[in-house]
N, C-alpha and C. Protein backbone atom coordinates (compact mmCIF):
# COMPACT_ATOMS: atom_id res chain seq x y z
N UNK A 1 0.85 -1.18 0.00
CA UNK A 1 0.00 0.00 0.00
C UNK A 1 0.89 1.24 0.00
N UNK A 2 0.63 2.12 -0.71
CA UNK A 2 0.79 3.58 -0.91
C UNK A 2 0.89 4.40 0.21
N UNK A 3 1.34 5.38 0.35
CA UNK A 3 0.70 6.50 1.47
C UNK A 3 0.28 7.30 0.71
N UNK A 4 -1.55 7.73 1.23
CA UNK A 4 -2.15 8.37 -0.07
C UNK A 4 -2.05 10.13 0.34
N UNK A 5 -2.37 10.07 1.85
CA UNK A 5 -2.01 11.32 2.25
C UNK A 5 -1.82 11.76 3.75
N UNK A 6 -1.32 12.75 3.69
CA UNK A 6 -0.55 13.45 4.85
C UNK A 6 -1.42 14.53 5.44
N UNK A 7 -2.40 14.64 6.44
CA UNK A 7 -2.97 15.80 6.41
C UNK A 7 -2.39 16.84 7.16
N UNK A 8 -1.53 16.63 8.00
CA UNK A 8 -0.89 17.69 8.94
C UNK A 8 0.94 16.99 8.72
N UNK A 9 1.69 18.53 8.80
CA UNK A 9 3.21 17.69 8.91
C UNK A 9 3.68 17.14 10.20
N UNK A 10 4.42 15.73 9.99
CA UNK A 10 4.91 15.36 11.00
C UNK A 10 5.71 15.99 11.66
N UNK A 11 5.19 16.12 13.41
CA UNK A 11 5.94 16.63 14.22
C UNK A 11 7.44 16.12 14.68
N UNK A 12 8.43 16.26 14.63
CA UNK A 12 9.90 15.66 15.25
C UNK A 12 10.52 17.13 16.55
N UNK A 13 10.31 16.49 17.84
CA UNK A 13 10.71 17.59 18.31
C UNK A 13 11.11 16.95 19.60
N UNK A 14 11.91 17.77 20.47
CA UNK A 14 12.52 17.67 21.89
C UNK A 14 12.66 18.43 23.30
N UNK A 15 12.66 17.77 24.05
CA UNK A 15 12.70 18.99 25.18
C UNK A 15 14.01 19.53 25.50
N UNK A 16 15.30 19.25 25.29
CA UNK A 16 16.34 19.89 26.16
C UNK A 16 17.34 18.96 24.83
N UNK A 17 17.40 18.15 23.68
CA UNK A 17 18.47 18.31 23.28
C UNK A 17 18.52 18.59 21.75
N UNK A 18 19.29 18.56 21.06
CA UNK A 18 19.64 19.18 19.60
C UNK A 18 19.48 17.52 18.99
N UNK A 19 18.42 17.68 18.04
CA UNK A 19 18.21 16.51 17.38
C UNK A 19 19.03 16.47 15.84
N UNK A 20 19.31 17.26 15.32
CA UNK A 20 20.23 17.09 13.62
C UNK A 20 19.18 16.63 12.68
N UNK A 21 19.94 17.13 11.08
CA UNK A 21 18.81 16.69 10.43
C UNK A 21 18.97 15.39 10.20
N UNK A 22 20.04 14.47 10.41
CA UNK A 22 19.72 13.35 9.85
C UNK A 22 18.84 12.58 10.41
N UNK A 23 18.53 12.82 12.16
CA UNK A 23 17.39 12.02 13.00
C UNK A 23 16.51 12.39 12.49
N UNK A 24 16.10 13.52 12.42
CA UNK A 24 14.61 13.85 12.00
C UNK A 24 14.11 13.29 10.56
N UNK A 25 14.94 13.43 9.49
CA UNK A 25 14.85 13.43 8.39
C UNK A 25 14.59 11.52 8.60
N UNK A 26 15.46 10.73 8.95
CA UNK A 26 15.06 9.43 9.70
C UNK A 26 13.59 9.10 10.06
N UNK A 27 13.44 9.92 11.39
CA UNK A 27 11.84 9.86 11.72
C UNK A 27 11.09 10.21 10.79
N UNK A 28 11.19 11.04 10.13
CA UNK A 28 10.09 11.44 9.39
C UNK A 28 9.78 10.21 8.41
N UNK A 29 10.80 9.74 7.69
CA UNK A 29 10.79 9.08 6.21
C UNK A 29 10.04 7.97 6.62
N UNK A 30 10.90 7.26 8.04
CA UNK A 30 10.01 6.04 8.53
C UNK A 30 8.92 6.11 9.19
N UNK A 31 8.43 7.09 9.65
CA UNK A 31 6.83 7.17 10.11
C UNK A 31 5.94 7.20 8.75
N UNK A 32 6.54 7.90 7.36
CA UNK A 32 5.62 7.70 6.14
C UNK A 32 5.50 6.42 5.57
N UNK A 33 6.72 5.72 5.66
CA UNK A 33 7.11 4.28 5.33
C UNK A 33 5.93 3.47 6.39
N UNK A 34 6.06 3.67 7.41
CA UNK A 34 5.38 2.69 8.18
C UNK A 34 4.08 2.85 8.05
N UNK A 35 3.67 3.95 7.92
CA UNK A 35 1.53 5.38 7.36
C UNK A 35 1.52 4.19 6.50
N UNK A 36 2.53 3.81 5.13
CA UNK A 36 2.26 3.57 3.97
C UNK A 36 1.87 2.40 3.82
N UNK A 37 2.54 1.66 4.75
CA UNK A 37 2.57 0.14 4.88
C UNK A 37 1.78 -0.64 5.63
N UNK A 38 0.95 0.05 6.48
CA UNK A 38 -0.43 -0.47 7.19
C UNK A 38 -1.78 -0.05 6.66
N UNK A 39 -1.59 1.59 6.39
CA UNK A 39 -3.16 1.88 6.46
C UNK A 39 -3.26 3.05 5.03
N UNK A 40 -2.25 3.92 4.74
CA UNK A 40 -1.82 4.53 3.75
C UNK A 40 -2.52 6.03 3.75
N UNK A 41 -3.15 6.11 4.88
CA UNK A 41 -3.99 7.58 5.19
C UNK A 41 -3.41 8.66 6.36
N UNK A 42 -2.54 9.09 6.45
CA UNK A 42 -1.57 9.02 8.06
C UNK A 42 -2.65 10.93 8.16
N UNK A 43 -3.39 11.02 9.52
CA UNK A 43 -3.85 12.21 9.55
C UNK A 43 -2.67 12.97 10.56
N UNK A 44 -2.39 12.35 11.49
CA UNK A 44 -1.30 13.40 12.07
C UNK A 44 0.30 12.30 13.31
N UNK A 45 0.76 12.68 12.92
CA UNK A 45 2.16 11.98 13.91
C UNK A 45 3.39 12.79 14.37
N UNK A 46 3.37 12.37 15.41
CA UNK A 46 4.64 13.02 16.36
C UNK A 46 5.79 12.15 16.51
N UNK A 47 6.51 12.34 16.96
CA UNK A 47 8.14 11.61 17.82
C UNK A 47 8.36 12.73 18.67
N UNK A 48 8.55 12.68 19.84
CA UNK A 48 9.28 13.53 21.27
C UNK A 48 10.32 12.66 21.46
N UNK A 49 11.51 13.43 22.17
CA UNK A 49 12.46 13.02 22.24
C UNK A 49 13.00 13.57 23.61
N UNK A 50 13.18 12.50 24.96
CA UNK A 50 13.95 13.36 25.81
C UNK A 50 15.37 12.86 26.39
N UNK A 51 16.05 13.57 26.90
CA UNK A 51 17.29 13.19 27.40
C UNK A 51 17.12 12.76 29.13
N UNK A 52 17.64 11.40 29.58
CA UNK A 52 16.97 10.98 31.06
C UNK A 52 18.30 10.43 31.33
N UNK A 53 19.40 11.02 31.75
CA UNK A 53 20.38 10.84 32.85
C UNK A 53 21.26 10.45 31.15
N UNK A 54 21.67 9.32 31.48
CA UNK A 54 22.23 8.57 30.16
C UNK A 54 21.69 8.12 28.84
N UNK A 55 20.09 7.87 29.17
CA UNK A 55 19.88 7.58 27.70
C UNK A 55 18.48 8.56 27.38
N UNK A 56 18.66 8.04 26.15
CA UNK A 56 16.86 8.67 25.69
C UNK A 56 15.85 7.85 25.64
N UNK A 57 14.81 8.86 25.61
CA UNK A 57 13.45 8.90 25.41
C UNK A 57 12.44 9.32 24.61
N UNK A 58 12.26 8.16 23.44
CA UNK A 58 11.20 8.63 22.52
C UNK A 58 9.87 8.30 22.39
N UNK A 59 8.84 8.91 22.29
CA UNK A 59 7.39 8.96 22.42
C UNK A 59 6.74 8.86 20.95
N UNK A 60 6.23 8.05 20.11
CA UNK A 60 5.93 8.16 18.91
C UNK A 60 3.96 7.93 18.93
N UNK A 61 3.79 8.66 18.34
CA UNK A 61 2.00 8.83 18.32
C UNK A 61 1.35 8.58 16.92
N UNK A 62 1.08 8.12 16.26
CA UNK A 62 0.39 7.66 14.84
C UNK A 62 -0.86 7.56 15.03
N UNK A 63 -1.95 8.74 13.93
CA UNK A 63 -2.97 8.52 14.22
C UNK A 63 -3.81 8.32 12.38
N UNK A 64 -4.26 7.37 11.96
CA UNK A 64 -4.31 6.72 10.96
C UNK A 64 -5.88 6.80 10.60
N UNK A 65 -6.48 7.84 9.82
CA UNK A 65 -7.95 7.96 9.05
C UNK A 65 -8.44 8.24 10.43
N UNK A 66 -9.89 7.40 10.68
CA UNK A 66 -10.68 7.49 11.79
C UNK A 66 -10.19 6.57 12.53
N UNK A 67 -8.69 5.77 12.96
CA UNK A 67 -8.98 4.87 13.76
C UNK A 67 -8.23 5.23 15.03
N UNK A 68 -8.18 4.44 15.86
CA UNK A 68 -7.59 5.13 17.47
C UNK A 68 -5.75 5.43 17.17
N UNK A 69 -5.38 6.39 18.01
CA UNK A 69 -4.12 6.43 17.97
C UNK A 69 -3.24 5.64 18.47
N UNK A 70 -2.64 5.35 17.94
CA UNK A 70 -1.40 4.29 18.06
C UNK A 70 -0.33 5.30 19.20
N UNK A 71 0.43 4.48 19.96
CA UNK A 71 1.19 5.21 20.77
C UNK A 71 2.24 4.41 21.62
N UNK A 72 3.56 4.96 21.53
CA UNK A 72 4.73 4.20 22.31
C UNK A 72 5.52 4.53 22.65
N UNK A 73 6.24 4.12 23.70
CA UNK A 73 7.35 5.28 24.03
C UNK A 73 8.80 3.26 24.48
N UNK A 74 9.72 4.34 23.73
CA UNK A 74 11.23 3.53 24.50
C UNK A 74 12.15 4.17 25.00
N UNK A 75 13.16 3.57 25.69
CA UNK A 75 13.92 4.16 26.15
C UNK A 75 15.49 3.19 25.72
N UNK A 76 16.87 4.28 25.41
CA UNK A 76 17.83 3.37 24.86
C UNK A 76 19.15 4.63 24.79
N UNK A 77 20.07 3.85 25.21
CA UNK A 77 21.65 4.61 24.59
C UNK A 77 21.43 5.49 23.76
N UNK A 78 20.49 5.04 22.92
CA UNK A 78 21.15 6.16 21.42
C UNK A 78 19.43 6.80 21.05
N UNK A 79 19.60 8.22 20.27
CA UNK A 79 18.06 8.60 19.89
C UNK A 79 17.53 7.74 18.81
N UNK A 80 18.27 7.58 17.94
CA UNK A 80 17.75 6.78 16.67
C UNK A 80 17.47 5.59 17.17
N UNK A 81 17.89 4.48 18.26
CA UNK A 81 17.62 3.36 18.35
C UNK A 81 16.36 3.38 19.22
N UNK A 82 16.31 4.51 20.61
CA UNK A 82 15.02 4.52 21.07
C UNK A 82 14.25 4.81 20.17
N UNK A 83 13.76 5.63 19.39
CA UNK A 83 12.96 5.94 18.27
C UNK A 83 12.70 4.83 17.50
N UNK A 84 13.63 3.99 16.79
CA UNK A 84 13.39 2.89 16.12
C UNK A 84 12.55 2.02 16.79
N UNK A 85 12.89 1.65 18.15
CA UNK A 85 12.27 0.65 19.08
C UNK A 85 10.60 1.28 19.23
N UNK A 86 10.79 2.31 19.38
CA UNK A 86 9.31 3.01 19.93
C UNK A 86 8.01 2.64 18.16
N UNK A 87 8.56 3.20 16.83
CA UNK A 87 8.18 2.89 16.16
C UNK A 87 7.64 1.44 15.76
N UNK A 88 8.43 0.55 16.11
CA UNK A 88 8.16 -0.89 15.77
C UNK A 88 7.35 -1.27 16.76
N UNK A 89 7.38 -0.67 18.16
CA UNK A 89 5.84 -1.22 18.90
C UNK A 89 4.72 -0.23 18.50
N UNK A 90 4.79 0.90 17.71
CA UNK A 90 3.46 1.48 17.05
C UNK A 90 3.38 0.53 15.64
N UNK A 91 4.33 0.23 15.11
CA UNK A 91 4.18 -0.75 13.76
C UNK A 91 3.06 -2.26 14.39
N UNK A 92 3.57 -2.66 15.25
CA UNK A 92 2.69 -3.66 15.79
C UNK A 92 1.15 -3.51 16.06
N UNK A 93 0.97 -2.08 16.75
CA UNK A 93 -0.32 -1.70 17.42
C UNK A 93 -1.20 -1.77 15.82
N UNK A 94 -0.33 -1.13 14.81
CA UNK A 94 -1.40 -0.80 13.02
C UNK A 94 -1.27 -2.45 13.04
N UNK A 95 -0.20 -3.15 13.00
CA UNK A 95 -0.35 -4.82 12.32
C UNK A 95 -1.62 -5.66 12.77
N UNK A 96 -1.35 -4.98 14.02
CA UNK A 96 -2.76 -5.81 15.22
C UNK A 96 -4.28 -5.45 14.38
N UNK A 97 -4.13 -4.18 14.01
CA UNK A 97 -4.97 -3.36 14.26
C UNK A 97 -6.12 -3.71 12.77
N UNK A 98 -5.03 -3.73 11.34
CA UNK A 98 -4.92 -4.14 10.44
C UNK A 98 -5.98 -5.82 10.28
N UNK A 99 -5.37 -6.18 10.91
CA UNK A 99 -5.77 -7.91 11.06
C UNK A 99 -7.36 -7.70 11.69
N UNK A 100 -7.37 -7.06 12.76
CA UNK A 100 -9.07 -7.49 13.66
C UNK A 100 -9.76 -6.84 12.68
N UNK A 101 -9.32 -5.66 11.91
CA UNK A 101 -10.24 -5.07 10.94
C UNK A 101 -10.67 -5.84 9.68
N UNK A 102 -9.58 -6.69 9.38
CA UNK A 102 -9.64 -7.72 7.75
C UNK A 102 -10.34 -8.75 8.52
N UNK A 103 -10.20 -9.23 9.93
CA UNK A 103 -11.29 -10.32 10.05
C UNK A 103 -12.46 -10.25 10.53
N UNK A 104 -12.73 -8.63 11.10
CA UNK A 104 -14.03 -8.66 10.91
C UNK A 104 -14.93 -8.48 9.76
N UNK A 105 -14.25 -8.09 8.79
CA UNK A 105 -14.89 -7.77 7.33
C UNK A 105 -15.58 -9.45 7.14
N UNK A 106 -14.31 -10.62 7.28
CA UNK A 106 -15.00 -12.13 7.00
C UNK A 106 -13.90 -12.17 6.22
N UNK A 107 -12.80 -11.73 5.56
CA UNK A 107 -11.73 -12.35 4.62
C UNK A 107 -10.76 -11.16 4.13
């Protein structure tokens, strides 16, 4: 599946550290990649990012046509890897989400 559209731009933002463009530019590409690959309608998504002693903290929110928002947060050494981690348990919440919807249709 496609991503057909974007209605608001994705948010990438932080409380206290300097994110670069290559993280963001990262988050962004793979939150459209992931819009594209479950449901293909992405109405609005975030990533927060905080700094907690030694590692980070990312918060990722996906909210997809009319259906409930998806939401996760990890924590890890590095921003890109918490972020990655946080994404793949919102990738799960659409996979889940994906499936109860195709079997309640009947096929």
């Amino acid at each position: 599946m496609k991503l057909e559209s974007v209605e608001r731009p994705i948010t990438i933002g932080s409380a206290n550290i300097d994110l670069g463009d290559a993280l963001r530019t990262h988050a962004e590409e793979s939150i459209r990649k992931a819009a594209g690959k479950y449901f293909g309608r992405l109405t609005d998504a975030t990533a927060h990012f905080n700094r907690e002693g030694v590692t980070f903290r990312c918060s990722v929110n996906m909210k997809m046509g009319g259906l409930p928002t998806a939401s996760a947060e990890a924590q890890a050494p590095d921003a890109r890897l918490a972020f990655d981690q946080a994404l793949g348990k919102v990738e799960k919440q659409l996979r889940r989400l994906k499936r109860e919807l195709r079997e309640d249709r009947g096929g």
